[in-house]
N, C-alpha and C. Protein backbone atom coordinates (compact mmCIF):
# COMPACT_ATOMS: atom_id res chain seq x y z
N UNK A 1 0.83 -1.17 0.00
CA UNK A 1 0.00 0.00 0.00
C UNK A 1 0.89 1.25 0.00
N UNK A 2 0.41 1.83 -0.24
CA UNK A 2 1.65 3.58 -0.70
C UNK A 2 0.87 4.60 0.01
N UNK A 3 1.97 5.31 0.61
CA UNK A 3 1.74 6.14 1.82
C UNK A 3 1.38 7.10 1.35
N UNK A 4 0.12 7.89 1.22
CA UNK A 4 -0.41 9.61 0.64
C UNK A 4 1.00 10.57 1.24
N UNK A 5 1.12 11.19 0.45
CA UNK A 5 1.93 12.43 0.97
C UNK A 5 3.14 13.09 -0.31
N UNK A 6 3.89 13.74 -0.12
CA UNK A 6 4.16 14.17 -1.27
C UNK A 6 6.29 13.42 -1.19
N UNK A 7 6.51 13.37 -2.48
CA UNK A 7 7.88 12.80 -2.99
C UNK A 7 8.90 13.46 -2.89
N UNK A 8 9.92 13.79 -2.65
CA UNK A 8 11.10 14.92 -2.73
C UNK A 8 11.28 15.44 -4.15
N UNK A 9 10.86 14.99 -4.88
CA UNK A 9 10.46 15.13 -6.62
C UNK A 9 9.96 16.50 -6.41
N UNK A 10 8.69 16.11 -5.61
CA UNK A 10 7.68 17.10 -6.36
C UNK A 10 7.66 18.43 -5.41
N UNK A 11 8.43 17.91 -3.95
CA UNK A 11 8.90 19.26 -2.97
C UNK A 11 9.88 20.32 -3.73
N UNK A 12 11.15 19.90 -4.18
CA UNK A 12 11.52 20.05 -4.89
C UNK A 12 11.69 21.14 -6.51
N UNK A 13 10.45 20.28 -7.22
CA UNK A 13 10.08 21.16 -8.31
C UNK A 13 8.95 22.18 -7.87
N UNK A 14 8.27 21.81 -6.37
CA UNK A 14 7.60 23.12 -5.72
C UNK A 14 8.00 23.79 -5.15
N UNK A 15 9.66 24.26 -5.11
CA UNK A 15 10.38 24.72 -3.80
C UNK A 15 10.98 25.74 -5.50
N UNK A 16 11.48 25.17 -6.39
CA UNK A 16 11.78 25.57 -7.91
C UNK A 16 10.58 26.78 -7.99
N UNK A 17 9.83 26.47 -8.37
CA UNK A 17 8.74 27.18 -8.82
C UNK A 17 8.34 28.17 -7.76
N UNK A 18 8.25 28.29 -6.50
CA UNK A 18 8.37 29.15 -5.96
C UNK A 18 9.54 30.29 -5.60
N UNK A 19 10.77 29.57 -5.84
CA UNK A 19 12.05 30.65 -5.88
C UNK A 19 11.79 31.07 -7.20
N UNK A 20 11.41 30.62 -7.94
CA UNK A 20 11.60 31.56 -9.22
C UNK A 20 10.59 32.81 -9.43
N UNK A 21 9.34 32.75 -9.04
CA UNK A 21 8.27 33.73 -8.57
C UNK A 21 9.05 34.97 -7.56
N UNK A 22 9.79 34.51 -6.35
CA UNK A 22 10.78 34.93 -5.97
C UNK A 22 11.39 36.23 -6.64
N UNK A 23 12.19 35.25 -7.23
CA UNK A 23 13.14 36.09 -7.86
C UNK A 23 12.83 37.34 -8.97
N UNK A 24 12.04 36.73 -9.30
CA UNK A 24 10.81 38.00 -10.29
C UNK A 24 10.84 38.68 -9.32
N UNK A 25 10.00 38.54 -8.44
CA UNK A 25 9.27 39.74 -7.83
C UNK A 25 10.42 40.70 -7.49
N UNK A 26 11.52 39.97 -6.93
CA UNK A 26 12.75 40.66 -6.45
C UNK A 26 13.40 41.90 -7.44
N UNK A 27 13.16 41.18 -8.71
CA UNK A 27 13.67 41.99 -9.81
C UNK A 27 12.89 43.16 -10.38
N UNK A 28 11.50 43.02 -10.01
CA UNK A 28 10.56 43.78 -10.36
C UNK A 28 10.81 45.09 -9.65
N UNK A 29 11.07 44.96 -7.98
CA UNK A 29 11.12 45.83 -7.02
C UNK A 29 12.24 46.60 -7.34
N UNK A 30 13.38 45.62 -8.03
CA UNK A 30 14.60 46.32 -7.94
C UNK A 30 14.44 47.42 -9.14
N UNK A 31 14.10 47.21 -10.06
CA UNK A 31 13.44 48.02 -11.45
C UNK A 31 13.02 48.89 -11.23
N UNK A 32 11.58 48.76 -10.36
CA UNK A 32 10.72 50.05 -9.99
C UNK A 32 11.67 50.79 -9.26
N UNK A 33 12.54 50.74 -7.82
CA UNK A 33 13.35 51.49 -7.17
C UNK A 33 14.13 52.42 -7.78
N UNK A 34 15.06 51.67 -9.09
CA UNK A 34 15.73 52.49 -10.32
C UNK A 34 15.13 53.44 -10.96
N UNK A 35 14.01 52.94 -11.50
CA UNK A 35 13.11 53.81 -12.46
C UNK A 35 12.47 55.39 -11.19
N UNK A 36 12.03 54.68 -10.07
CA UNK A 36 11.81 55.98 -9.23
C UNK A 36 12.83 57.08 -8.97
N UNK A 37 13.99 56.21 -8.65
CA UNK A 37 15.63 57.48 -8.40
C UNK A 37 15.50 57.94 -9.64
N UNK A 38 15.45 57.74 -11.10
CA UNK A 38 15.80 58.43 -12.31
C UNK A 38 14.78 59.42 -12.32
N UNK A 39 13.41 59.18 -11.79
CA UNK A 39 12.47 60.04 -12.40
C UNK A 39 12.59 61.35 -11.42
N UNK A 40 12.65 60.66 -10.45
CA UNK A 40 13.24 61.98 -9.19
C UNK A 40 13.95 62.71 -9.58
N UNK A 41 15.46 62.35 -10.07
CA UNK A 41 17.03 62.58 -10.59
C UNK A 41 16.38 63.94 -11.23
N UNK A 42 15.63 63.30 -12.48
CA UNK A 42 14.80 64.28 -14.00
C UNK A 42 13.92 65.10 -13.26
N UNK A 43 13.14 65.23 -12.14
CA UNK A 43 12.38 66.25 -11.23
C UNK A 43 13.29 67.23 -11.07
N UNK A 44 14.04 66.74 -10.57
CA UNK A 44 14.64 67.55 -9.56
C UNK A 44 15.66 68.49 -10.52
N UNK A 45 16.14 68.20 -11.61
CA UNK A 45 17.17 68.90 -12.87
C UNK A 45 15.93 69.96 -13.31
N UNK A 46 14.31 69.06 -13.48
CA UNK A 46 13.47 70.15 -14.48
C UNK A 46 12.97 71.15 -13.45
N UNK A 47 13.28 71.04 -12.49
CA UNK A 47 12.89 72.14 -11.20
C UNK A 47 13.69 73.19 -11.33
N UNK A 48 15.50 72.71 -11.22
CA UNK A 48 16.34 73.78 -11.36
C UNK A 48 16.52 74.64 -12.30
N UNK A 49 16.30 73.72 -13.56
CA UNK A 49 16.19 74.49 -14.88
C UNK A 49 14.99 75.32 -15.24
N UNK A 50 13.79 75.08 -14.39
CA UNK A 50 13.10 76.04 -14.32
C UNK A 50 13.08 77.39 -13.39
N UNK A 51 13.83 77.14 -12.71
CA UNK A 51 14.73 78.42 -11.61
C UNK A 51 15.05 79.29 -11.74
N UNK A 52 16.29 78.25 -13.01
CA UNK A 52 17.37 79.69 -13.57
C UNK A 52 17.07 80.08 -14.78
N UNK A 53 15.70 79.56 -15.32
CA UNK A 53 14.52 80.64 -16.42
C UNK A 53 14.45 81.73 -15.83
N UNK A 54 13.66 81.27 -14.63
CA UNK A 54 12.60 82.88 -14.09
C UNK A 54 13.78 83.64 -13.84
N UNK A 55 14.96 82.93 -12.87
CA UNK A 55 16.20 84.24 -12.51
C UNK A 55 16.63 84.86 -13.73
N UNK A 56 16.79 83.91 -14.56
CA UNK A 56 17.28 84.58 -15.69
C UNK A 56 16.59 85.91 -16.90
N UNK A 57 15.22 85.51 -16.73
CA UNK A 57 14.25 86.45 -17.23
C UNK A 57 14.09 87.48 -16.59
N UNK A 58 14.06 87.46 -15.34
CA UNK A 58 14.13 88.78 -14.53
C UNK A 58 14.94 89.91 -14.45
N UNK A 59 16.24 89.29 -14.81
CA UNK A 59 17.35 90.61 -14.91
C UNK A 59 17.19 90.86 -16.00
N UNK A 60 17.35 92.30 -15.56
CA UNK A 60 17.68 93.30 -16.66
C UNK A 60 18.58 93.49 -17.42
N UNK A 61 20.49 92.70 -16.97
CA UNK A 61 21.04 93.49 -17.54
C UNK A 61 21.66 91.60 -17.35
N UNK A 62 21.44 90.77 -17.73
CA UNK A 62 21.67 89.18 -17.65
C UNK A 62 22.91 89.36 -18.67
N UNK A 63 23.77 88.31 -18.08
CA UNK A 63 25.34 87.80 -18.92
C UNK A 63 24.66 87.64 -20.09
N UNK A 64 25.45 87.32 -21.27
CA UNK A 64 25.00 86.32 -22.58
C UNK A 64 24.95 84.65 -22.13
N UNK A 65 25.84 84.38 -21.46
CA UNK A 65 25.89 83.10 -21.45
C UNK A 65 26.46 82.72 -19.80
N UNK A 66 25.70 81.85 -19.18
CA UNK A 66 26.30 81.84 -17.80
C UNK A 66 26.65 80.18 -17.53
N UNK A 67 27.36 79.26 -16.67
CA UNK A 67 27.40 78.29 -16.14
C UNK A 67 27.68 77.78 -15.39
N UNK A 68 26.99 76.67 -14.51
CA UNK A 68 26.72 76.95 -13.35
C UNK A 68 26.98 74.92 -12.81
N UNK A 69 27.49 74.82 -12.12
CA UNK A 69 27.49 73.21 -11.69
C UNK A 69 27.40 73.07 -10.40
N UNK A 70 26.28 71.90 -10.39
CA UNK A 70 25.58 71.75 -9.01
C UNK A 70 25.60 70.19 -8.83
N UNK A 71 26.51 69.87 -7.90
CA UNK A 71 26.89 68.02 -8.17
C UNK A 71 27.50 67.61 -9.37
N UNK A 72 27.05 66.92 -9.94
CA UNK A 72 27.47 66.01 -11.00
C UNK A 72 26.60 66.56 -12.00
N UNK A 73 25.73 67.33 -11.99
CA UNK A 73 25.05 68.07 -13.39
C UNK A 73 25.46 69.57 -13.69
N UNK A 74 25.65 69.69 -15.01
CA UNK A 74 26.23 71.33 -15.55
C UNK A 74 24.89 71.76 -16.11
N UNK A 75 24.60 73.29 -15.83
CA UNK A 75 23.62 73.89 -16.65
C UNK A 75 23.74 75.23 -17.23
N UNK A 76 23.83 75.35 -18.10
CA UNK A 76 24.42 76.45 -18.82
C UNK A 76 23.01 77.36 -19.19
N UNK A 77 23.30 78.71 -19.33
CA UNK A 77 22.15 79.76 -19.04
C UNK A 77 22.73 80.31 -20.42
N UNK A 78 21.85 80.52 -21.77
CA UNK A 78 22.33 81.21 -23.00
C UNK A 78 21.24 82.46 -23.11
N UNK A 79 21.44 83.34 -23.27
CA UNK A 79 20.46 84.48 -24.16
C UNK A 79 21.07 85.10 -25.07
N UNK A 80 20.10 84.54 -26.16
CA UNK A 80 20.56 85.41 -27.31
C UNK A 80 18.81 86.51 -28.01
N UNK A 81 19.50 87.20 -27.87
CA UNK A 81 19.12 88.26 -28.66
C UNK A 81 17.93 87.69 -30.24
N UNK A 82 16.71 88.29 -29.68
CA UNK A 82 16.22 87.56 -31.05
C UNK A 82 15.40 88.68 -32.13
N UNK A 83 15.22 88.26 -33.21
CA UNK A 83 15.46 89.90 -34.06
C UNK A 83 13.65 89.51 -34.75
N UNK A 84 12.78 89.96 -33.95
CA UNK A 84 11.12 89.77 -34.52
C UNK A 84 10.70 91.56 -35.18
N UNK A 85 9.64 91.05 -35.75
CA UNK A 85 9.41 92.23 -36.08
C UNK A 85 7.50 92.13 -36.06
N UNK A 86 6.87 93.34 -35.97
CA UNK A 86 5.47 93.48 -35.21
C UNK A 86 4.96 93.19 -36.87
N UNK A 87 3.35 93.28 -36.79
CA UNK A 87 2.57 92.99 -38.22
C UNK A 87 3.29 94.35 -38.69
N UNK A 88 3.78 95.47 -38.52
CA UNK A 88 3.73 96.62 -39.82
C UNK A 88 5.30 96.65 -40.41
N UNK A 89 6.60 95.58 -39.84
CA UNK A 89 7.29 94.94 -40.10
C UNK A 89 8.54 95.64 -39.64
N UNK A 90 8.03 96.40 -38.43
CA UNK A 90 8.92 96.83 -37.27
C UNK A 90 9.91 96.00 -36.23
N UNK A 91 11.34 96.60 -36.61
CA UNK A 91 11.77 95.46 -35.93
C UNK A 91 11.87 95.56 -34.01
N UNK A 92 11.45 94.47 -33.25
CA UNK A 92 11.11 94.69 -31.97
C UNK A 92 12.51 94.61 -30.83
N UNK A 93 12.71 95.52 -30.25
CA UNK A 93 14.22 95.79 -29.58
C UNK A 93 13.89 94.87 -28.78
N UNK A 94 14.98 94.54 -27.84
CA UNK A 94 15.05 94.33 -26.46
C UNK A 94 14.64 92.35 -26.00
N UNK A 95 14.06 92.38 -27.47
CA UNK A 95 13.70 90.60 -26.81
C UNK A 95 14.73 89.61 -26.96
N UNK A 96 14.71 88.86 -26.15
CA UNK A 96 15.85 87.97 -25.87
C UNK A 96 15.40 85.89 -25.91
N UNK A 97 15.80 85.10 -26.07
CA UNK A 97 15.38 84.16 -26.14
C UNK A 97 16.53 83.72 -24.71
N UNK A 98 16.10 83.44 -24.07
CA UNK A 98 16.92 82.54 -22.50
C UNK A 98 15.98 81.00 -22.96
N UNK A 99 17.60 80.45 -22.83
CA UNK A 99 17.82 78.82 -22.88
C UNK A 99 18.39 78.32 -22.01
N UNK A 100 17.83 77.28 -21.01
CA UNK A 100 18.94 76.75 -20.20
C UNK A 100 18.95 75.07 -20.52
N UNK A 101 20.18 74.70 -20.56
CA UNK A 101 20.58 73.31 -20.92
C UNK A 101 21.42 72.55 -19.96
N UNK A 102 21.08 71.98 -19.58
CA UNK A 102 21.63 70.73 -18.18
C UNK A 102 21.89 69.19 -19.19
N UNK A 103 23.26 69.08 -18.53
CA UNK A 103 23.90 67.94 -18.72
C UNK A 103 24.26 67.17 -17.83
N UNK A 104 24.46 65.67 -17.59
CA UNK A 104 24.65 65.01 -16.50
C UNK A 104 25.14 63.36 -17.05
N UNK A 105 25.82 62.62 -16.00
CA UNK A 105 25.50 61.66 -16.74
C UNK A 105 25.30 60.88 -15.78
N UNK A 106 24.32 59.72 -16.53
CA UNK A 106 23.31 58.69 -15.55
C UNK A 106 23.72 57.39 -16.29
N UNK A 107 24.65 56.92 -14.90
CA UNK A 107 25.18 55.67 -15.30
C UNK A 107 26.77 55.95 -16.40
N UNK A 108 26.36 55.08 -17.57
CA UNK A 108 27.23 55.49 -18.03
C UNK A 108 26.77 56.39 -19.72
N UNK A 109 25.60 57.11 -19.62
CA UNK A 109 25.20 57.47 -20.65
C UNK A 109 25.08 59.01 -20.05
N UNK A 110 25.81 59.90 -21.29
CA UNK A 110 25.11 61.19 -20.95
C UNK A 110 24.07 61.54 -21.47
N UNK A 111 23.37 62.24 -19.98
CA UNK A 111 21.79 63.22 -20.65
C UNK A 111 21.60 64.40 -20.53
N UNK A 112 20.79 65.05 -21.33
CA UNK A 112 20.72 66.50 -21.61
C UNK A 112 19.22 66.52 -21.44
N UNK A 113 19.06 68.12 -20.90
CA UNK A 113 17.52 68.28 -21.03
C UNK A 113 17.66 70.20 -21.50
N UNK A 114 16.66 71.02 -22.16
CA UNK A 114 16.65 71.61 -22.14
C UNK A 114 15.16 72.42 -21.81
N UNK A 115 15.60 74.07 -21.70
CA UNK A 115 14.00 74.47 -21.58
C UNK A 115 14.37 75.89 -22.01
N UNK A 116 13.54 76.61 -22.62
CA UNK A 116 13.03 78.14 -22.99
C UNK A 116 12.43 79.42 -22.88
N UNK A 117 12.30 80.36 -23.00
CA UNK A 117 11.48 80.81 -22.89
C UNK A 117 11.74 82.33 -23.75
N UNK A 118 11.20 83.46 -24.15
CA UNK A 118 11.33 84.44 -24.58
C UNK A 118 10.95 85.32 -23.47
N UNK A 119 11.57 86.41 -23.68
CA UNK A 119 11.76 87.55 -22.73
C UNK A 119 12.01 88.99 -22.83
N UNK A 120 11.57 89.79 -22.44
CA UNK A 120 11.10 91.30 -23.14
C UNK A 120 11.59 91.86 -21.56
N UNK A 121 12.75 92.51 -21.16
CA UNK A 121 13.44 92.58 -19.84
C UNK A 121 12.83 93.96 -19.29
N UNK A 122 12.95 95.03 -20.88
CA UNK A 122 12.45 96.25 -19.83
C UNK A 122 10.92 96.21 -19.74
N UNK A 123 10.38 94.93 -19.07
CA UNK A 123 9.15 94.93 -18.32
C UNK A 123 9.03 94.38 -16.45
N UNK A 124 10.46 94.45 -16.63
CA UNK A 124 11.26 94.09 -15.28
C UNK A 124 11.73 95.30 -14.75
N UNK A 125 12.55 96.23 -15.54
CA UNK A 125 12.78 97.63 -14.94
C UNK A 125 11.86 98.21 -14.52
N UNK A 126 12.35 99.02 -13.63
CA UNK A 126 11.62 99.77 -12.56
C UNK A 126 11.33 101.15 -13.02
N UNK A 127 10.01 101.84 -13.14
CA UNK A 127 9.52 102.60 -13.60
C UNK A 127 10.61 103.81 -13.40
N UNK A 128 10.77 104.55 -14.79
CA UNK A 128 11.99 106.14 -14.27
C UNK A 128 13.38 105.99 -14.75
N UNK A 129 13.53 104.67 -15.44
CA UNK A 129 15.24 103.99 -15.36
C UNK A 129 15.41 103.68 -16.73
C-alpha cells in the first residue's frame, strides 16, 4: 500500500517554482526602485532648470551666457538676442530668447535636457530707469 503524501520530486520542483516567482518579484522591485531614483534625478534637474529661467528672465542686464554646476550636473544659461518684427514689419528691440541646458550623466550614458522661454526685460525695470 503507498503512503499519501508528497515525494522529494515534487517538494523540490515546488520549492523551484516558488524561488523563481521569488526572484521575479525581487527583480521587479529592484526596477521600480531604479526607475523611481531616475524620475526623481529628471524632477529635480526640471525644477532647477526652471529656476534659472525665471532668474534669468528677470534681470535686466543678464550675462550672454552663464554656467553653473551643481553636483554632478552642468547647466548652462544662454540668451541670445532675437530679431522679430510686429505685423507693420517693425523690428522689436530688447527681446531675448533665454535657454537653459543641463547635462549630467546617468550611469554610463550622458543626458541632456533643455528648456526656454522668450523675454522682453524692460518689463522688469523699474519705472523712471
Amino acid at each position: 500500500m503507498r503512503k499519501r503524501g508528497f515525494t522529494l520530486l515534487e517538494t523540490l520542483l515546488a520549492l523551484m517554482v516558488f524561488s523563481m516567482a521569488v526572484v521575479a518579484l525581487v527583480e521587479a522591485v529592484h526596477q521600480l526602485g531604479g526607475t523611481t531614483l531616475l524620475m526623481r534625478r529628471e524632477a529635480e534637474v526640471q525644477e532647477r532648470m526652471r529656476s534659472l529661467l525665471i532668474e534669468h528672465t528677470r534681470l535686466p542686464d543678464a550675462p550672454p551666457q552663464a554656467e553653473f554646476k551643481e553636483g554632478d550636473v552642468t547647466y548652462t544659461v544662454k540668451r541670445v538676442p532675437l530679431e522679430l518684427k510686429n505685423r507693420e514689419g517693425i523690428l522689436l528691440y530688447e527681446m531675448f530668447e533665454v535657454r537653459v541646458i543641463a547635462e549630467w550623466l546617468e550611469g554610463r550614458v550622458m543626458q541632456q535636457a533643455s528648456a526656454e522661454t522668450w523675454v522682453y526685460p524692460s518689463l522688469f525695470r523699474p519705472p523712471g530707469t
